[in-house]
PDB file of N, CA and C in Angstrom:
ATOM      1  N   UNK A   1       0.838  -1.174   0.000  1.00  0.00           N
ATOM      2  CA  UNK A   1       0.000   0.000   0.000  1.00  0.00           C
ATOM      3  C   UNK A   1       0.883   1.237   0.000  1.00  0.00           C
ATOM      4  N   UNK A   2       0.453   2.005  -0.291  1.00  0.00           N
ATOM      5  CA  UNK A   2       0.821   3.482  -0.753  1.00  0.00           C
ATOM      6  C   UNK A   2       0.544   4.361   0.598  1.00  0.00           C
ATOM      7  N   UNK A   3       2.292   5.153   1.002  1.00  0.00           N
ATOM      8  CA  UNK A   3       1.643   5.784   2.438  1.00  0.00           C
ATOM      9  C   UNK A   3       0.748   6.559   2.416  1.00  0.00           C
ATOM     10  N   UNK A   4       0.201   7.479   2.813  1.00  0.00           N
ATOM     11  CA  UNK A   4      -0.650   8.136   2.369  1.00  0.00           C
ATOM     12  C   UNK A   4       0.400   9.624   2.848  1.00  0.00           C
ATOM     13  N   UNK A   5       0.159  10.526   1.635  1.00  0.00           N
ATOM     14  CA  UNK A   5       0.740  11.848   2.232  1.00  0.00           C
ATOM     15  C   UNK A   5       0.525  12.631   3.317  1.00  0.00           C
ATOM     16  N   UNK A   6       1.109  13.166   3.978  1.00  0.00           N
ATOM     17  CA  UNK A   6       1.492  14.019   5.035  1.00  0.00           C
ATOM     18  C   UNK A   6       0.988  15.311   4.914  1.00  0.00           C
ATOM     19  N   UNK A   7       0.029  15.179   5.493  1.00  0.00           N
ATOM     20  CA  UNK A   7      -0.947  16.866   5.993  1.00  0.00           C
ATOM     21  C   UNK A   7      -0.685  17.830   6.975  1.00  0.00           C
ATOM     22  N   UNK A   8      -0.522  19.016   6.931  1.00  0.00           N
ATOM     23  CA  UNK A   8      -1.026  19.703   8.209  1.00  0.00           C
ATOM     24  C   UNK A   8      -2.422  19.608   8.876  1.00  0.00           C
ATOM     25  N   UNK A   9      -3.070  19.307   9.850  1.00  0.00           N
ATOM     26  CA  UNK A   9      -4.306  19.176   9.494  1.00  0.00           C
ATOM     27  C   UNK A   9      -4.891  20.645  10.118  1.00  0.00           C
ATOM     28  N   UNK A  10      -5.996  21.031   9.750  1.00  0.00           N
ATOM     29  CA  UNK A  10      -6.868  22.015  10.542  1.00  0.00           C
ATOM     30  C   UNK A  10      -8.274  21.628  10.773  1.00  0.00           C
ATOM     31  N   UNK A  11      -8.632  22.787  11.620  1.00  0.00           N
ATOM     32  CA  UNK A  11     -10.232  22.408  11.995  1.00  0.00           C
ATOM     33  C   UNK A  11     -11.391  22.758  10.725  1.00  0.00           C
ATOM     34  N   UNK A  12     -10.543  23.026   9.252  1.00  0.00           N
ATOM     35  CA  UNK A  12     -11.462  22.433   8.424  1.00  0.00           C
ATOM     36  C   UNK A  12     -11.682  20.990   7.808  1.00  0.00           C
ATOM     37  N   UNK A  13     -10.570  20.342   8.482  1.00  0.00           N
ATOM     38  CA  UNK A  13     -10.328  18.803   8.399  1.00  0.00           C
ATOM     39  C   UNK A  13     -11.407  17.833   8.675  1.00  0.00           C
ATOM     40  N   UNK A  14     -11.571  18.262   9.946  1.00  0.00           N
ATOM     41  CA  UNK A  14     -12.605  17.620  10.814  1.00  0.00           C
ATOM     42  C   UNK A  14     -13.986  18.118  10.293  1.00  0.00           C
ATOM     43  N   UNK A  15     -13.962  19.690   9.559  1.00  0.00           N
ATOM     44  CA  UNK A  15     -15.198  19.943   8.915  1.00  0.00           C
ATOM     45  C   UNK A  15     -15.650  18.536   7.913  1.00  0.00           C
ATOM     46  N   UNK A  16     -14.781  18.987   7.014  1.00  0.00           N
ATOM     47  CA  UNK A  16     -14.964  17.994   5.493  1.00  0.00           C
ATOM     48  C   UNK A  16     -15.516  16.389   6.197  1.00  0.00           C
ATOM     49  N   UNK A  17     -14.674  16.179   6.837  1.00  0.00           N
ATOM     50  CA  UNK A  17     -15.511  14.885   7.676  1.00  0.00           C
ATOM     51  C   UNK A  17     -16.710  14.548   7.886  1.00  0.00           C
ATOM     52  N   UNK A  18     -16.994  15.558   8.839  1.00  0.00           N
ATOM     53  CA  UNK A  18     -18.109  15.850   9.036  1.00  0.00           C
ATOM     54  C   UNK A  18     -19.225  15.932   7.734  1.00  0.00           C
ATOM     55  N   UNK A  19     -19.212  16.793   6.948  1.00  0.00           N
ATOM     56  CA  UNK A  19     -19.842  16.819   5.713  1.00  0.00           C
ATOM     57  C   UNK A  19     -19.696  15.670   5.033  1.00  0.00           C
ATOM     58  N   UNK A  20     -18.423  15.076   5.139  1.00  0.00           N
ATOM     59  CA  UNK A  20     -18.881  13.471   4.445  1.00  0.00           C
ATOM     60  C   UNK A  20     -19.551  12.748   4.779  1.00  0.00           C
ATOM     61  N   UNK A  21     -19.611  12.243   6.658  1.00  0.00           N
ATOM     62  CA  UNK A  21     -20.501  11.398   6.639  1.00  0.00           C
ATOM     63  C   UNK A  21     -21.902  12.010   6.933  1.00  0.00           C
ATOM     64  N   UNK A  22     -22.307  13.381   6.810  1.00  0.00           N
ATOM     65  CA  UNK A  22     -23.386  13.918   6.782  1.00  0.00           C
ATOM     66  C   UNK A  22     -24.006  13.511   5.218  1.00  0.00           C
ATOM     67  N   UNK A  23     -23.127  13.556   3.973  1.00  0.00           N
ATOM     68  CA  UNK A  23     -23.554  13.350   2.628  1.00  0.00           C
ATOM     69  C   UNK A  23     -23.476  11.757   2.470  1.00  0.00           C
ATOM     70  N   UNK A  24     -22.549  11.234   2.380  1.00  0.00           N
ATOM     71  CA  UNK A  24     -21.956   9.782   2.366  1.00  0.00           C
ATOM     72  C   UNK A  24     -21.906   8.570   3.198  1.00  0.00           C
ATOM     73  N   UNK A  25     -23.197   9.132   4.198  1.00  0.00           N
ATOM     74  CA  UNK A  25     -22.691   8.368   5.874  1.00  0.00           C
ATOM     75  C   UNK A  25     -23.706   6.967   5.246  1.00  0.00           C
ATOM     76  N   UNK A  26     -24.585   7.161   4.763  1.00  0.00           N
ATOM     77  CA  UNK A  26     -26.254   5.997   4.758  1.00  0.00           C
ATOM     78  C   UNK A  26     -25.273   5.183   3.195  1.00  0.00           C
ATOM     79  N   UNK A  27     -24.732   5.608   2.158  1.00  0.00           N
ATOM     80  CA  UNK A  27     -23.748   5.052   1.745  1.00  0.00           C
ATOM     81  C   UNK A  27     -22.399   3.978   2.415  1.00  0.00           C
ATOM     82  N   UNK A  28     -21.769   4.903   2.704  1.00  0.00           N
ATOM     83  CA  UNK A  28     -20.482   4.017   3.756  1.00  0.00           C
ATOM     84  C   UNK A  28     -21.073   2.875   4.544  1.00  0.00           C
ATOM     85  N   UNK A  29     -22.296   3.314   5.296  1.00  0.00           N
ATOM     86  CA  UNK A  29     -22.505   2.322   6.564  1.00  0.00           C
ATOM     87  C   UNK A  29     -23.362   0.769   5.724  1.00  0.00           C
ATOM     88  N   UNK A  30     -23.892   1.309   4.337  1.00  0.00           N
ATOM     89  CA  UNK A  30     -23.738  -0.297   3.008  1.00  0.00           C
ATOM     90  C   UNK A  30     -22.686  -0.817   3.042  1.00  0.00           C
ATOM     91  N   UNK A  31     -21.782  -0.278   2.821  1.00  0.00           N
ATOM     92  CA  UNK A  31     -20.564  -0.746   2.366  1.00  0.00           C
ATOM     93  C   UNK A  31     -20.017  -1.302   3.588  1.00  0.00           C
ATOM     94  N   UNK A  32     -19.853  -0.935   5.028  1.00  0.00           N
ATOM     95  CA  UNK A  32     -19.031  -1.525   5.956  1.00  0.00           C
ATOM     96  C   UNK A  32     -20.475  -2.589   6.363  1.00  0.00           C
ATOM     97  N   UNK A  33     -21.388  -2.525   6.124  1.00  0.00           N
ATOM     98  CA  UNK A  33     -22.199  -3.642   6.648  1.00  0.00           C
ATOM     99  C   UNK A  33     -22.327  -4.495   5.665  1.00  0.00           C
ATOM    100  N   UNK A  34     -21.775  -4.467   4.596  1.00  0.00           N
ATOM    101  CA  UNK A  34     -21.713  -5.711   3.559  1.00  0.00           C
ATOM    102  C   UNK A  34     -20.397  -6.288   3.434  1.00  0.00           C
ATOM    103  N   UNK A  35     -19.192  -5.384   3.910  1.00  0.00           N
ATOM    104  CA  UNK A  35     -17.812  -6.025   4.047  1.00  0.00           C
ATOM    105  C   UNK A  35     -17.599  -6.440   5.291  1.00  0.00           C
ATOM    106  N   UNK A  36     -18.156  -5.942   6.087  1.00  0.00           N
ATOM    107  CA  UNK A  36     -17.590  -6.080   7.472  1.00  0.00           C
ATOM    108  C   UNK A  36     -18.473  -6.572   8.652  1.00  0.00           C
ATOM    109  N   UNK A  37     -19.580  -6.522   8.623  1.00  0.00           N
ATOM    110  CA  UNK A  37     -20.665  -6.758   9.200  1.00  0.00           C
ATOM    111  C   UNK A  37     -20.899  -5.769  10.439  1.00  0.00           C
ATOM    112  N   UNK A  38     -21.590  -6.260  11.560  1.00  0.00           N
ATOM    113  CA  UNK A  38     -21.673  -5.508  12.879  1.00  0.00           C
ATOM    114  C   UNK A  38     -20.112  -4.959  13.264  1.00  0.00           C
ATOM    115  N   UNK A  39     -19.293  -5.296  12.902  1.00  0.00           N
ATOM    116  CA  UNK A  39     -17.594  -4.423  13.824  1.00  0.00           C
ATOM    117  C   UNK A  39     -18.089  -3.654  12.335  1.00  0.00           C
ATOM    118  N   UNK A  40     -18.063  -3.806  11.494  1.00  0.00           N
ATOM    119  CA  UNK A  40     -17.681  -2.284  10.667  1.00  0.00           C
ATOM    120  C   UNK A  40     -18.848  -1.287  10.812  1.00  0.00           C
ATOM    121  N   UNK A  41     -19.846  -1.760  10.946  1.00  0.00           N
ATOM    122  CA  UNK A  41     -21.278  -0.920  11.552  1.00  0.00           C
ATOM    123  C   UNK A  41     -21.188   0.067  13.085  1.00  0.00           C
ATOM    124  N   UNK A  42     -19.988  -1.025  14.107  1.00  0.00           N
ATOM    125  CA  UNK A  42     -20.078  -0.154  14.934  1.00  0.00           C
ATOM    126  C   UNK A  42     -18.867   0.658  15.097  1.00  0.00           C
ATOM    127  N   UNK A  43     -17.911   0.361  14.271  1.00  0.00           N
ATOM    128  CA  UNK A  43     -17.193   1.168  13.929  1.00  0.00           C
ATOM    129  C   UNK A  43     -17.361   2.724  13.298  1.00  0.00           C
ATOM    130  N   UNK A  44     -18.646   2.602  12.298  1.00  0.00           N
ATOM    131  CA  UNK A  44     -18.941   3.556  11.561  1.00  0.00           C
ATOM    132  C   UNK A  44     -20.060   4.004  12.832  1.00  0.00           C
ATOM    133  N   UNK A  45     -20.708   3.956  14.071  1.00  0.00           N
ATOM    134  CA  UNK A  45     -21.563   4.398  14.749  1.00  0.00           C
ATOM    135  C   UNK A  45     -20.450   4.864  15.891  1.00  0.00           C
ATOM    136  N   UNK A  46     -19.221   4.735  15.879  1.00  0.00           N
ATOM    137  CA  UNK A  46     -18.381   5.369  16.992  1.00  0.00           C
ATOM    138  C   UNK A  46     -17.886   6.686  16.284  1.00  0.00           C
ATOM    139  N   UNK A  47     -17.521   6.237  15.179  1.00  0.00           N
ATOM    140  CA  UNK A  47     -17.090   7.575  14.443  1.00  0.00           C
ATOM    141  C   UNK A  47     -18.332   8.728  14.073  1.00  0.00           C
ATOM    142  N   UNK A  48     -19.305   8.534  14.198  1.00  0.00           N
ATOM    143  CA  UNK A  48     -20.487   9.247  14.273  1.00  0.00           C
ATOM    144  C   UNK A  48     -20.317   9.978  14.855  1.00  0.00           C
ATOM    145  N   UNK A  49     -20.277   9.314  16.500  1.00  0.00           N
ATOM    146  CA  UNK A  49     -20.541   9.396  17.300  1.00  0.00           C
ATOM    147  C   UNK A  49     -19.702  10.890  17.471  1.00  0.00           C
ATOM    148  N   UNK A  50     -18.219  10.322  17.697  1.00  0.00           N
ATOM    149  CA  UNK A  50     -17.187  11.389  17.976  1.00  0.00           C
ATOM    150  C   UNK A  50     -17.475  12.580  17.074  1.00  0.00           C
ATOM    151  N   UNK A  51     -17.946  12.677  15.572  1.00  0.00           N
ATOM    152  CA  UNK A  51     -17.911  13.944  14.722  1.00  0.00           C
ATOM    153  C   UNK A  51     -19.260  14.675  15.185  1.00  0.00           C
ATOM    154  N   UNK A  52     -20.415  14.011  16.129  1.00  0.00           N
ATOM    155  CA  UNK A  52     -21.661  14.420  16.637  1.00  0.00           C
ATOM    156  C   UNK A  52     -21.342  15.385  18.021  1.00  0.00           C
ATOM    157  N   UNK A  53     -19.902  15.406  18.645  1.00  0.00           N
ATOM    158  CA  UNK A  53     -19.877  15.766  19.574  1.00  0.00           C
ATOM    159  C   UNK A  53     -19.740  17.255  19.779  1.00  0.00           C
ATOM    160  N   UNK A  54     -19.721  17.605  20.544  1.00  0.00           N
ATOM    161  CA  UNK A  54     -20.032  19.283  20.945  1.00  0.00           C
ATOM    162  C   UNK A  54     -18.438  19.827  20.706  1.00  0.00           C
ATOM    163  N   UNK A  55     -17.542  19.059  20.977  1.00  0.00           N
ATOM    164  CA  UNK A  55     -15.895  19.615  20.714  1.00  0.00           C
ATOM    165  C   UNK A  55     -15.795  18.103  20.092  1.00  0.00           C
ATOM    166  N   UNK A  56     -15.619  18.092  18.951  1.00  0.00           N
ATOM    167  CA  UNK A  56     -14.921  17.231  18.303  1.00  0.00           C
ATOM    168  C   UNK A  56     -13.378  17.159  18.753  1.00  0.00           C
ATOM    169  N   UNK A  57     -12.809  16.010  18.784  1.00  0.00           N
ATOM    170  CA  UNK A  57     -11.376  15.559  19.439  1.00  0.00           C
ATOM    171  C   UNK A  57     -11.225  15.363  17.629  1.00  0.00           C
ATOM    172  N   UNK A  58     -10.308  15.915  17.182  1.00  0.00           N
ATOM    173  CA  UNK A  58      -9.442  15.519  16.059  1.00  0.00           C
ATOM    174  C   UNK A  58      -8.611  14.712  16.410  1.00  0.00           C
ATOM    175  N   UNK A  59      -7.978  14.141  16.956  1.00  0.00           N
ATOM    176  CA  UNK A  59      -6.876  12.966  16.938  1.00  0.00           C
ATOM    177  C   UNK A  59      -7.550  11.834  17.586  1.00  0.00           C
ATOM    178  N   UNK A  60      -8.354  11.958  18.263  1.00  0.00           N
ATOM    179  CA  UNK A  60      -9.706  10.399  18.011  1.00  0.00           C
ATOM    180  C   UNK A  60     -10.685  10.123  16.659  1.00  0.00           C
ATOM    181  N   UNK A  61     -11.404  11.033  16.084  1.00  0.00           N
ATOM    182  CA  UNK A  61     -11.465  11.340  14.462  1.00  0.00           C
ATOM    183  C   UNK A  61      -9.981  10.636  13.526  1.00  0.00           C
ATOM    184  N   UNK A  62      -9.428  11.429  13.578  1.00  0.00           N
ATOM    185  CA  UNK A  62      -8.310  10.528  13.375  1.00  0.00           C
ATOM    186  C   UNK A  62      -7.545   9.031  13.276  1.00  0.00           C
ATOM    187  N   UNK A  63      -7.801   8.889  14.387  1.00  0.00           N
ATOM    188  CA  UNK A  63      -7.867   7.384  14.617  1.00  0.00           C
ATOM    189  C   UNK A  63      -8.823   6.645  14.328  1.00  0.00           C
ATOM    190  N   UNK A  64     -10.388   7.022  14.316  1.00  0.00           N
ATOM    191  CA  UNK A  64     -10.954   6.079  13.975  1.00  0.00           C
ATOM    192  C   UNK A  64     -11.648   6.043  12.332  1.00  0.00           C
ATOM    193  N   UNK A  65     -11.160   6.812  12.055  1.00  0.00           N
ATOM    194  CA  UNK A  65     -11.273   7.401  10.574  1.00  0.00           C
ATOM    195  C   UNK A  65     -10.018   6.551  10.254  1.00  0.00           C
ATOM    196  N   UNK A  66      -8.820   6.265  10.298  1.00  0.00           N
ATOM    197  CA  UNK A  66      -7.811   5.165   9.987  1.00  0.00           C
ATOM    198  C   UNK A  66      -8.096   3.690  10.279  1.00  0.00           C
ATOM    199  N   UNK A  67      -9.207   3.470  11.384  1.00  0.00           N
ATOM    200  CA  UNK A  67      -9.598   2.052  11.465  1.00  0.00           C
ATOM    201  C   UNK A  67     -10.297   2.114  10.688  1.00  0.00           C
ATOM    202  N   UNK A  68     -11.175   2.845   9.983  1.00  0.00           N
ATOM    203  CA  UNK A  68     -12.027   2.690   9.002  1.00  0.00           C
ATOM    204  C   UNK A  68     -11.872   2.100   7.585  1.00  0.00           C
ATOM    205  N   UNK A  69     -10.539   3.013   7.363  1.00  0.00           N
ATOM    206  CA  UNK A  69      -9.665   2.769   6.216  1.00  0.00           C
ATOM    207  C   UNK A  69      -9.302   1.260   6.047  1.00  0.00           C
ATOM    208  N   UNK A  70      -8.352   1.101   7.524  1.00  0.00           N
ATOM    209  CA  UNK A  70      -7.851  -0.567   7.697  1.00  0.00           C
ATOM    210  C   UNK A  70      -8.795  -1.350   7.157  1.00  0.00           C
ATOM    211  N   UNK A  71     -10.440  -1.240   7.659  1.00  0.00           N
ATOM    212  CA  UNK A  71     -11.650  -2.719   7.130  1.00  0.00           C
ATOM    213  C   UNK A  71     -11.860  -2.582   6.180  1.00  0.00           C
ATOM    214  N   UNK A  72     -11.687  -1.198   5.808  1.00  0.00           N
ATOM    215  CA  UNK A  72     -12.371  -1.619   4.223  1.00  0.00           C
ATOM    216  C   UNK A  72     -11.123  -2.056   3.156  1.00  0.00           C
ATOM    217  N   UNK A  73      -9.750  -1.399   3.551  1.00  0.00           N
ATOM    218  CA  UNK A  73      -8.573  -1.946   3.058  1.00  0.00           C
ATOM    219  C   UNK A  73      -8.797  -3.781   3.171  1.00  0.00           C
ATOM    220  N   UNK A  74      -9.351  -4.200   3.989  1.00  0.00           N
ATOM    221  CA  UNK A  74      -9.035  -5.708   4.673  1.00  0.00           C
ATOM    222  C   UNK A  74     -10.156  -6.363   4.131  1.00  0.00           C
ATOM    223  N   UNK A  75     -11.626  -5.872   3.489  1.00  0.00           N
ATOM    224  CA  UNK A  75     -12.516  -6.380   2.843  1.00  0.00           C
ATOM    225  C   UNK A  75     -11.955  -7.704   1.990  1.00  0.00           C
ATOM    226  N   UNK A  76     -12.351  -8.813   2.283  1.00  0.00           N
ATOM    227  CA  UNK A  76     -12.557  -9.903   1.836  1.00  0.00           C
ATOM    228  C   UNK A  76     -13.268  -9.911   0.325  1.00  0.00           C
ATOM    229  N   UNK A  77     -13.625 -11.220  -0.537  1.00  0.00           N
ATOM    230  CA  UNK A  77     -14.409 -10.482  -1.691  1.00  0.00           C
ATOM    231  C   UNK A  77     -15.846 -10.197  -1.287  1.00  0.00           C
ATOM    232  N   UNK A  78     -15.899  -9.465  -1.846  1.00  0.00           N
ATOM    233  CA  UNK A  78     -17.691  -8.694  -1.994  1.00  0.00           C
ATOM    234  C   UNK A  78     -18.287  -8.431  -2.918  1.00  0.00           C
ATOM    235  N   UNK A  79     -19.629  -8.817  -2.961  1.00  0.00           N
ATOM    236  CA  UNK A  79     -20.414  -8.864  -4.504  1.00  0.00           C
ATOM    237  C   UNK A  79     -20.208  -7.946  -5.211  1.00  0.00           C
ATOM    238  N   UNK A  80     -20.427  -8.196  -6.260  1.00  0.00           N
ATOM    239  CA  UNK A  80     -20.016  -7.089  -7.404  1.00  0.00           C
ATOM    240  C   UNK A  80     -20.459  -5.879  -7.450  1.00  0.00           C
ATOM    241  N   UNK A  81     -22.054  -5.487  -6.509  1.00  0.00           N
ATOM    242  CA  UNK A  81     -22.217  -4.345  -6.565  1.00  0.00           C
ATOM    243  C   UNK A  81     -21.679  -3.271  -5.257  1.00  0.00           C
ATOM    244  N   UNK A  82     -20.770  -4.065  -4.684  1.00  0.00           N
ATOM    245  CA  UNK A  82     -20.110  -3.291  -3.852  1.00  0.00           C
ATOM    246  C   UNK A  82     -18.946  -3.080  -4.311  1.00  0.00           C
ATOM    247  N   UNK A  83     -18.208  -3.827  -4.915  1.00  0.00           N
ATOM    248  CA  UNK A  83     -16.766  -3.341  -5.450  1.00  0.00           C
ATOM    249  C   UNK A  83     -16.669  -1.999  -5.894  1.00  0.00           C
ATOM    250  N   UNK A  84     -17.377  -1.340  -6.750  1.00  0.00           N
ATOM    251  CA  UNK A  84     -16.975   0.379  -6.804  1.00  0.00           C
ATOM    252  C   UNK A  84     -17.198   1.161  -5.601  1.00  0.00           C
ATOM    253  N   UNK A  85     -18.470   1.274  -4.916  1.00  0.00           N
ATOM    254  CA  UNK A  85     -18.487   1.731  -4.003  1.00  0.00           C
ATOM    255  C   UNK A  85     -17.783   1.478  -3.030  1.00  0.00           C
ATOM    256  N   UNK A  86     -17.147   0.125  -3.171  1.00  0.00           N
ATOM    257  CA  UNK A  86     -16.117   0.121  -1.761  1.00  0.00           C
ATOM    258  C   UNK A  86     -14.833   0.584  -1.883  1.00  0.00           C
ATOM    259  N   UNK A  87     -14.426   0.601  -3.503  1.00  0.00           N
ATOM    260  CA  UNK A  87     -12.757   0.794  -3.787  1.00  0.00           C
ATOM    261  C   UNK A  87     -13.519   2.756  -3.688  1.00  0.00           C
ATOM    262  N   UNK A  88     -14.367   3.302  -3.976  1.00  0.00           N
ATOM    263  CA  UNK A  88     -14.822   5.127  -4.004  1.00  0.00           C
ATOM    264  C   UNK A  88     -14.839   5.255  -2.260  1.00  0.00           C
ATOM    265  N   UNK A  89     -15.451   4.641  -1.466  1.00  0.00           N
ATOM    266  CA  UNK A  89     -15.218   5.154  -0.122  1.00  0.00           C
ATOM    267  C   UNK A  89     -13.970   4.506   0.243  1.00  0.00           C
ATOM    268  N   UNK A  90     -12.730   3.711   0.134  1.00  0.00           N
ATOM    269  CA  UNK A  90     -12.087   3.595   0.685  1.00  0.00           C
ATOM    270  C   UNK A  90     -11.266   4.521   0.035  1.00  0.00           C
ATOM    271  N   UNK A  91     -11.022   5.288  -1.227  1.00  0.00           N
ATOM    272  CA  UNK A  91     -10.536   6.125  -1.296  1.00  0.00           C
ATOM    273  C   UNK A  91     -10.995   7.937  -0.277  1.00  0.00           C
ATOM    274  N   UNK A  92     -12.082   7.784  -0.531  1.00  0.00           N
ATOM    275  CA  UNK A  92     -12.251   9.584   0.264  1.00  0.00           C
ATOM    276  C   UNK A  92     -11.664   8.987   1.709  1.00  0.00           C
ATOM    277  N   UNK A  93     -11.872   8.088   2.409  1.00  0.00           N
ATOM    278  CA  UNK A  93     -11.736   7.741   3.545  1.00  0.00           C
ATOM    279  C   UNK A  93     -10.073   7.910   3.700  1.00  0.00           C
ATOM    280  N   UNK A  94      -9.282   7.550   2.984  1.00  0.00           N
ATOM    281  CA  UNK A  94      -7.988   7.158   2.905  1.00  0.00           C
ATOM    282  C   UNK A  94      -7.933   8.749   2.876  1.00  0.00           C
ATOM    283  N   UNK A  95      -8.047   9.846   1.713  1.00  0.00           N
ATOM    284  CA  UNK A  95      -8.183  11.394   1.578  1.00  0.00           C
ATOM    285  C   UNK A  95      -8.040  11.821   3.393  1.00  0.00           C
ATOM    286  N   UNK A  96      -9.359  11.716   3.865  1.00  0.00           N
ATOM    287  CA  UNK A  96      -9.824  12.125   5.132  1.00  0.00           C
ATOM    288  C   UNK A  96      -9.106  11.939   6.134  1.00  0.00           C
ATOM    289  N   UNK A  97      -8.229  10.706   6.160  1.00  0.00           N
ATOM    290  CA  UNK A  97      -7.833  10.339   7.389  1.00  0.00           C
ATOM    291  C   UNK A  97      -6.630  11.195   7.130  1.00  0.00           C
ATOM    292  N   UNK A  98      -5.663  11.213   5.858  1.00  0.00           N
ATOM    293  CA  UNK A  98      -4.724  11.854   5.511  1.00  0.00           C
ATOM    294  C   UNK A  98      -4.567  13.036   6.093  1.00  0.00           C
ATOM    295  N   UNK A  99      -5.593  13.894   6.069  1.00  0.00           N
ATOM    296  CA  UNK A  99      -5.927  15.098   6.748  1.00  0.00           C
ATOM    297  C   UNK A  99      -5.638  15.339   8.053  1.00  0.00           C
ATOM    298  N   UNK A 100      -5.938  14.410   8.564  1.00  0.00           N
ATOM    299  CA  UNK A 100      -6.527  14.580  10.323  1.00  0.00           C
ATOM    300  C   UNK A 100      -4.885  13.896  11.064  1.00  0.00           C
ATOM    301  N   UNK A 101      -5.033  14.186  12.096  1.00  0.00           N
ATOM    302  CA  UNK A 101      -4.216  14.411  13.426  1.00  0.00           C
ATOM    303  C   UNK A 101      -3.742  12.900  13.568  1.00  0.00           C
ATOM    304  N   UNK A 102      -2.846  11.966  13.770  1.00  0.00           N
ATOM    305  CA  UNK A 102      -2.950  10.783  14.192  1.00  0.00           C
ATOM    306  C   UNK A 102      -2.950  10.422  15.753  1.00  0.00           C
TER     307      UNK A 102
END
């Protein structure tokens, strides 16, 4: 795998996030519940969770925005109508985490 480049991050980082899984969230959470089952579901309901919060923590965002990356990186095969959508969110996801704080 390809490292991913090296960001400064800012608190528009954690914006764009936010706006993704506000646009992309009922998307993604197909995709980790057809690759991954309940751990990638509650994976994607922790990371909610944290971008729902009143002070978002960027370096927990961070982190779990990179476990995110890891399952869907680790996806096993999956029916054919998930393969684009899973190789399109594991890319913005891979983008996103790039961004953020580790």
């Amino acid at each position: 795998m390809n490292k991913m480049p090296q960001y400064i991050w800012t608190p528009r980082s954690v914006q764009d996030t936010q706006d993704f899984f506000a646009r992309h969230g009922n998307g993604l959470s197909d995709v980790l519940n057809a690759t991954s089952g309940d751990a990638g579901l509650d994976l994607f309901c922790e990371v909610t969770a944290y971008l729902e919060d009143l002070t978002p923590d960027p370096g927990r965002i961070g982190r779990a925005v990179r476990s995110l990356c890891t399952l869907l990186e680790q996806a096993e095969q999956v029916e054919d109508k998930y393969d684009a959508p899973l190789r399109w969110h594991g890319a913005r996801m891979s983008d996103l985490a790039a961004r953020l704080p580790e």
